[in-house]
C-alpha atoms as a PDB file:
ATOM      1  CA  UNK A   1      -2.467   8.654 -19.023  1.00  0.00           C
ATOM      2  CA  UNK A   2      -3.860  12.125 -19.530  1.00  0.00           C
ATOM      3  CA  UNK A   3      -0.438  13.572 -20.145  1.00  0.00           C
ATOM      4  CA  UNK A   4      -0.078  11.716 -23.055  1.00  0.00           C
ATOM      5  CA  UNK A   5      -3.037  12.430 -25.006  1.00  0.00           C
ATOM      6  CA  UNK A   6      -3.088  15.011 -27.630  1.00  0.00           C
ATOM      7  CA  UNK A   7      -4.867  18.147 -27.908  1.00  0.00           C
ATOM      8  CA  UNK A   8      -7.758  17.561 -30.090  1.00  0.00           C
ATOM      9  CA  UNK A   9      -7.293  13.918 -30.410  1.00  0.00           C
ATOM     10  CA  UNK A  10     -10.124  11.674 -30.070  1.00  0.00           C
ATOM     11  CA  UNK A  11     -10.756   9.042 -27.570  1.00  0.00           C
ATOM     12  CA  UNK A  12     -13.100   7.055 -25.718  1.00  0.00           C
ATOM     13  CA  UNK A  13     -14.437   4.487 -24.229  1.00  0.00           C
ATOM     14  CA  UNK A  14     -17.345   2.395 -23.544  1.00  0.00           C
ATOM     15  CA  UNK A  15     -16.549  -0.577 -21.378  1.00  0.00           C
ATOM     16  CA  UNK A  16     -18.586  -2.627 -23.046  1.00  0.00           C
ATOM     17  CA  UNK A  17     -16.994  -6.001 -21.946  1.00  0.00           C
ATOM     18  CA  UNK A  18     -17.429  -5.472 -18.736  1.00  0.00           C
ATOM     19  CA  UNK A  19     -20.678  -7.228 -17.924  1.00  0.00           C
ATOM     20  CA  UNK A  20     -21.641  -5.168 -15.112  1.00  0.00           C
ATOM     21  CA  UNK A  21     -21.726  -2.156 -17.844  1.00  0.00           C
ATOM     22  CA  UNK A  22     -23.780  -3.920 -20.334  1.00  0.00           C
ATOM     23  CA  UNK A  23     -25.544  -6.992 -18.897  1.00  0.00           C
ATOM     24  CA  UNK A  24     -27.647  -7.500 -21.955  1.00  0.00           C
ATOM     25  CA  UNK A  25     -24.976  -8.002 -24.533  1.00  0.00           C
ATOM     26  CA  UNK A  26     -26.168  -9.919 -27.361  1.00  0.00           C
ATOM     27  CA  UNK A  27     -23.249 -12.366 -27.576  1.00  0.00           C
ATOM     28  CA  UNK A  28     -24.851 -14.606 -29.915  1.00  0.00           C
ATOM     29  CA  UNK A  29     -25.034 -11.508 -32.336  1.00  0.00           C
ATOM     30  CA  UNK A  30     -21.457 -10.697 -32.189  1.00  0.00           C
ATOM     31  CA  UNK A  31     -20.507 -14.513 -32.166  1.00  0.00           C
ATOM     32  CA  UNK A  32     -22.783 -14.314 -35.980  1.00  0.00           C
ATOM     33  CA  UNK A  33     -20.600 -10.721 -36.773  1.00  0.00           C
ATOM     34  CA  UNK A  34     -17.046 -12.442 -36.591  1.00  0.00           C
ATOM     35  CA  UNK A  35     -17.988 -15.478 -37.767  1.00  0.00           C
ATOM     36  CA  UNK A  36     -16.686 -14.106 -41.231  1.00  0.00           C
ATOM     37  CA  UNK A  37     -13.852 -11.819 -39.895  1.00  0.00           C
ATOM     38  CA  UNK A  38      -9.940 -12.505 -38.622  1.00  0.00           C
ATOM     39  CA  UNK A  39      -9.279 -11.930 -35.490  1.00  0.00           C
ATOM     40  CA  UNK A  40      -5.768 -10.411 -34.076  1.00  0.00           C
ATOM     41  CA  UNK A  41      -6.339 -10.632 -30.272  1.00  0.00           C
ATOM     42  CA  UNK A  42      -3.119  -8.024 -29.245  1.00  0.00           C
ATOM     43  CA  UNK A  43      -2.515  -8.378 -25.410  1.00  0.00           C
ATOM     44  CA  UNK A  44      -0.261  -9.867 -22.774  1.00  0.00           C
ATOM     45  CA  UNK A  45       0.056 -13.275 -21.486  1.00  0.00           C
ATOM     46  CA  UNK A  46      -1.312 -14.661 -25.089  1.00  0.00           C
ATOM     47  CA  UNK A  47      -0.282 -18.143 -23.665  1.00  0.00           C
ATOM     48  CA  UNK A  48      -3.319 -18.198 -21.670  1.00  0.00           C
ATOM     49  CA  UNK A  49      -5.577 -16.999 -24.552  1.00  0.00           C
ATOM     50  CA  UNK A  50      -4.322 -19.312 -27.319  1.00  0.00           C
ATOM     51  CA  UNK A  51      -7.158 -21.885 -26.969  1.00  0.00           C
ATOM     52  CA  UNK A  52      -9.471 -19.230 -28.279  1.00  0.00           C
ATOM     53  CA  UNK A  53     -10.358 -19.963 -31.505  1.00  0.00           C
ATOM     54  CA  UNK A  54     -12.794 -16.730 -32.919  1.00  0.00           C
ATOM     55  CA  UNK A  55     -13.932 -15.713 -36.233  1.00  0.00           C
ATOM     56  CA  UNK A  56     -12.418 -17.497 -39.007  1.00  0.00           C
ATOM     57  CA  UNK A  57      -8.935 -17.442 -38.128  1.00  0.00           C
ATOM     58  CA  UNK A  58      -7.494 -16.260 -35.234  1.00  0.00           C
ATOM     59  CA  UNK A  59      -4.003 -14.925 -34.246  1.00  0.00           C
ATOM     60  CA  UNK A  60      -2.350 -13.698 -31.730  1.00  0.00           C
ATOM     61  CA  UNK A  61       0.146 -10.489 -30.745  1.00  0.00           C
ATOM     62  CA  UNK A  62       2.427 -10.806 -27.461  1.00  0.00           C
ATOM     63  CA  UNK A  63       2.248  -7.233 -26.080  1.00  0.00           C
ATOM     64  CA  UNK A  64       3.719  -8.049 -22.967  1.00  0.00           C
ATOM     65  CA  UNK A  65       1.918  -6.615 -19.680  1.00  0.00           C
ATOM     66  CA  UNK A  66       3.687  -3.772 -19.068  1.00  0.00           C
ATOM     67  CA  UNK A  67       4.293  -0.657 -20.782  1.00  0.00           C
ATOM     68  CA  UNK A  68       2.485  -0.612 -23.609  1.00  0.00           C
ATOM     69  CA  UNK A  69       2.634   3.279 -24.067  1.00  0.00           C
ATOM     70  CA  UNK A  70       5.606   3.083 -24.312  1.00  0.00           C
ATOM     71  CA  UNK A  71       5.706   0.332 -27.029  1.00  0.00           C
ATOM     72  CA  UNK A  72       2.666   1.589 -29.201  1.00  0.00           C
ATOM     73  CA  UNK A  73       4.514   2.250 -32.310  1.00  0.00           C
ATOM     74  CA  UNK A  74       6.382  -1.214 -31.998  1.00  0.00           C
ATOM     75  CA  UNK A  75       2.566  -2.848 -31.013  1.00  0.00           C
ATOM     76  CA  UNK A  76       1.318  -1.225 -34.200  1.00  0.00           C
ATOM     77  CA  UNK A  77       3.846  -2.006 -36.290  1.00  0.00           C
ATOM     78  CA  UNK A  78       3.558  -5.987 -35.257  1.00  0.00           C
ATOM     79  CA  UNK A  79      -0.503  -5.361 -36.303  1.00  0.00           C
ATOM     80  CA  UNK A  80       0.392  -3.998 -39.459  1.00  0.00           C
ATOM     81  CA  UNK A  81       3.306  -7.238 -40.140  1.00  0.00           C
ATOM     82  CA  UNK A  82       0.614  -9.477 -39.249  1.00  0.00           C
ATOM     83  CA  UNK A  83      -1.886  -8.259 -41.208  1.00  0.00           C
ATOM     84  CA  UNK A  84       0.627  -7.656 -44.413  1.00  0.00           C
ATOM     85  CA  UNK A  85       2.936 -11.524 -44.004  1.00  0.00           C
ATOM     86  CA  UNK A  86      -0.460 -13.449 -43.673  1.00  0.00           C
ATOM     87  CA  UNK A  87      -2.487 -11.283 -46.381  1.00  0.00           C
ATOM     88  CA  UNK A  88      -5.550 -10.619 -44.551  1.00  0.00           C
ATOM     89  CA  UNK A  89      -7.915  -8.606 -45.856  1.00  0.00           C
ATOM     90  CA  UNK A  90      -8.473  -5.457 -44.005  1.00  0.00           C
ATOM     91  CA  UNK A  91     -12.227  -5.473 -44.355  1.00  0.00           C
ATOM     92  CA  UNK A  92     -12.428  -8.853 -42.609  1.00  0.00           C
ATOM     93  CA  UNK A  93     -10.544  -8.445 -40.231  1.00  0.00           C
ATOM     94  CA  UNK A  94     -10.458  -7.314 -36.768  1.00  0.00           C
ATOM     95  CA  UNK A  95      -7.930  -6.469 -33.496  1.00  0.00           C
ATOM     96  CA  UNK A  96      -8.881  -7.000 -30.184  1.00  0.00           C
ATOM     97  CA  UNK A  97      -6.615  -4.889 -28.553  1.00  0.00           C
ATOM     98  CA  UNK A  98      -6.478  -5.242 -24.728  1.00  0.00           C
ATOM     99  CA  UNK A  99      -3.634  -2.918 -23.740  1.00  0.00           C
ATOM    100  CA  UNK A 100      -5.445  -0.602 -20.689  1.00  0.00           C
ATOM    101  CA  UNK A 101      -5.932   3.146 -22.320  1.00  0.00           C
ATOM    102  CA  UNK A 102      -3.189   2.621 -24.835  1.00  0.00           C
ATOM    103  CA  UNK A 103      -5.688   0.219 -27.003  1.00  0.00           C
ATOM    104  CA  UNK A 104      -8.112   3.344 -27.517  1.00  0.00           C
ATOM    105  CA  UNK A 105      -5.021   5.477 -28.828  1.00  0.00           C
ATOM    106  CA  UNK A 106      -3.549   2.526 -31.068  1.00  0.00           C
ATOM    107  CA  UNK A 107      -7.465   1.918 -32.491  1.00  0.00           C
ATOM    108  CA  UNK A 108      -7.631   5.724 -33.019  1.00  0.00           C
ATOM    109  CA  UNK A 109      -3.919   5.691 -35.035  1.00  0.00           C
ATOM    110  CA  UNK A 110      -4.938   3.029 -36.836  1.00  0.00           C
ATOM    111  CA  UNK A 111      -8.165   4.257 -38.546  1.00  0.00           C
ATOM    112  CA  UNK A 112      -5.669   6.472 -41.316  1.00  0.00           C
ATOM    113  CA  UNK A 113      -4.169   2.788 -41.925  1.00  0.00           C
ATOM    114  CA  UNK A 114      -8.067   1.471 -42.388  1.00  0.00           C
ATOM    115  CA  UNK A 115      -7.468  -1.112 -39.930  1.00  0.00           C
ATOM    116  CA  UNK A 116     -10.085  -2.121 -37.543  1.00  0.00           C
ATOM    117  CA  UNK A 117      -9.487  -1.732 -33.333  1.00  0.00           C
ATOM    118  CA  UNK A 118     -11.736  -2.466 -30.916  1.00  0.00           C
ATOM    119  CA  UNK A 119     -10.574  -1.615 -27.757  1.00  0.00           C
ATOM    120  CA  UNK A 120     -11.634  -4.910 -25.610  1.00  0.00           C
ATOM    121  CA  UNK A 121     -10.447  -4.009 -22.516  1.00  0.00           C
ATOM    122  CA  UNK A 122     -12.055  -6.334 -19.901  1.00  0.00           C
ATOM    123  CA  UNK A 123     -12.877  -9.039 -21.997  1.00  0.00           C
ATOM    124  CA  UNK A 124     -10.279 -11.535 -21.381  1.00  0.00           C
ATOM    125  CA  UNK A 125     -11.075 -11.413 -18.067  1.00  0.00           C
ATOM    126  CA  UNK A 126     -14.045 -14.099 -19.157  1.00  0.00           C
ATOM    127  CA  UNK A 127     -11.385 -16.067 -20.465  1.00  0.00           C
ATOM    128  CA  UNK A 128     -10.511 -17.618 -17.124  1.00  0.00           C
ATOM    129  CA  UNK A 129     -13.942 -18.353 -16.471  1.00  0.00           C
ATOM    130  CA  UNK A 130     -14.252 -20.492 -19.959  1.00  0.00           C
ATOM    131  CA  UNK A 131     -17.275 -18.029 -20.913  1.00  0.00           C
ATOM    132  CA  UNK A 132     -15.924 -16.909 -24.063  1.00  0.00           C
ATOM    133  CA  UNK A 133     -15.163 -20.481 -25.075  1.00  0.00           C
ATOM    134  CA  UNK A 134     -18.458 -21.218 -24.463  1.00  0.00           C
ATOM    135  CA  UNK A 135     -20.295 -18.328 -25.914  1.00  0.00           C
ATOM    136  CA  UNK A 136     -17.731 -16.886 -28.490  1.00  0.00           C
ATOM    137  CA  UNK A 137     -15.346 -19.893 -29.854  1.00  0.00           C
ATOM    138  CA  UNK A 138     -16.377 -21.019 -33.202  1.00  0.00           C
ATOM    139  CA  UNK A 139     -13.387 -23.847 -33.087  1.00  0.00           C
ATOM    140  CA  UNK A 140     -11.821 -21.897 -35.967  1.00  0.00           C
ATOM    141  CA  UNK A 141      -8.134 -22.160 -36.955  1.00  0.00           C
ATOM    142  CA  UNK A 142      -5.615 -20.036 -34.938  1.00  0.00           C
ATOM    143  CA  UNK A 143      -2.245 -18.613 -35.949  1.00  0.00           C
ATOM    144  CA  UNK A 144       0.250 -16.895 -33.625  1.00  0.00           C
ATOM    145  CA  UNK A 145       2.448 -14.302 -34.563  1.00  0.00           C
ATOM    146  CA  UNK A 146       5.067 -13.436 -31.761  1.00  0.00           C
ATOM    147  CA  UNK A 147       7.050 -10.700 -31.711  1.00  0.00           C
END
């Protein structure tokens, strides 16, 4: 990925969903902090994610599983649609991007747009494992938008 990024660009990242890296997450507290948000969960395989239901409403971006690099201006361009055709509000809402390095780079491209990234890597991982269902899903309505 390093041959892609561009001289004094900024990016990072903390792997904060990976509980090895941060044990102690307060999930509670971020459950309470998207309980008012949309969220836009961008990644591949969204048919095994679509029984999340977080924040308020949630949708969903197919991103495939490969590639995304490669696809990053299409990828953005579907999070800018989605957020445009189902008139969210930008300050309440959120993507979950999990798209390897490529989400930091989208989330940093983004920011001139004032649209919210998190880069949440791992995350989904706990899908599997029914924890965010049980720690995160608020049973809210979900929307998909695939592209």
């Amino acid at each position: 990925m390093w041959k892609y990024l561009a001289p004094g660009g900024v990016f990072g990242h903390s792997h904060l969903f990976l509980k090895t890296n941060c044990p102690d997450l307060d999930w509670k507290t971020m459950k309470n902090f998207l309980a008012d948000k949309n969220i836009v969960i961008a990644t591949g395989n969204i048919e095994k994610l679509m029984h999340l239901n977080l924040g308020m409403h949630t949708f969903f971006i197919e991103c495939g599983t490969e590639n995304a690099y490669e696809r990053k201006d299409e990828i953005k361009r579907e999070i800018r649609e989605l957020i445009s055709s189902a008139g969210l509000s930008k300050d309440k809402t959120i993507v979950f991007a999990s798209l390897g390095p490529t989400a930091g780079i989208i989330a940093h491209q983004l920011l001139d747009d004032n649209i919210c990234v998190w880069d949440t890597g791992h995350m989904f991982e706990f899908a599997d494992k029914n924890f965010i269902e049980n720690v995160l899903d608020n049973k809210a309505k979900r929307s998909c938008a695939c592209g």
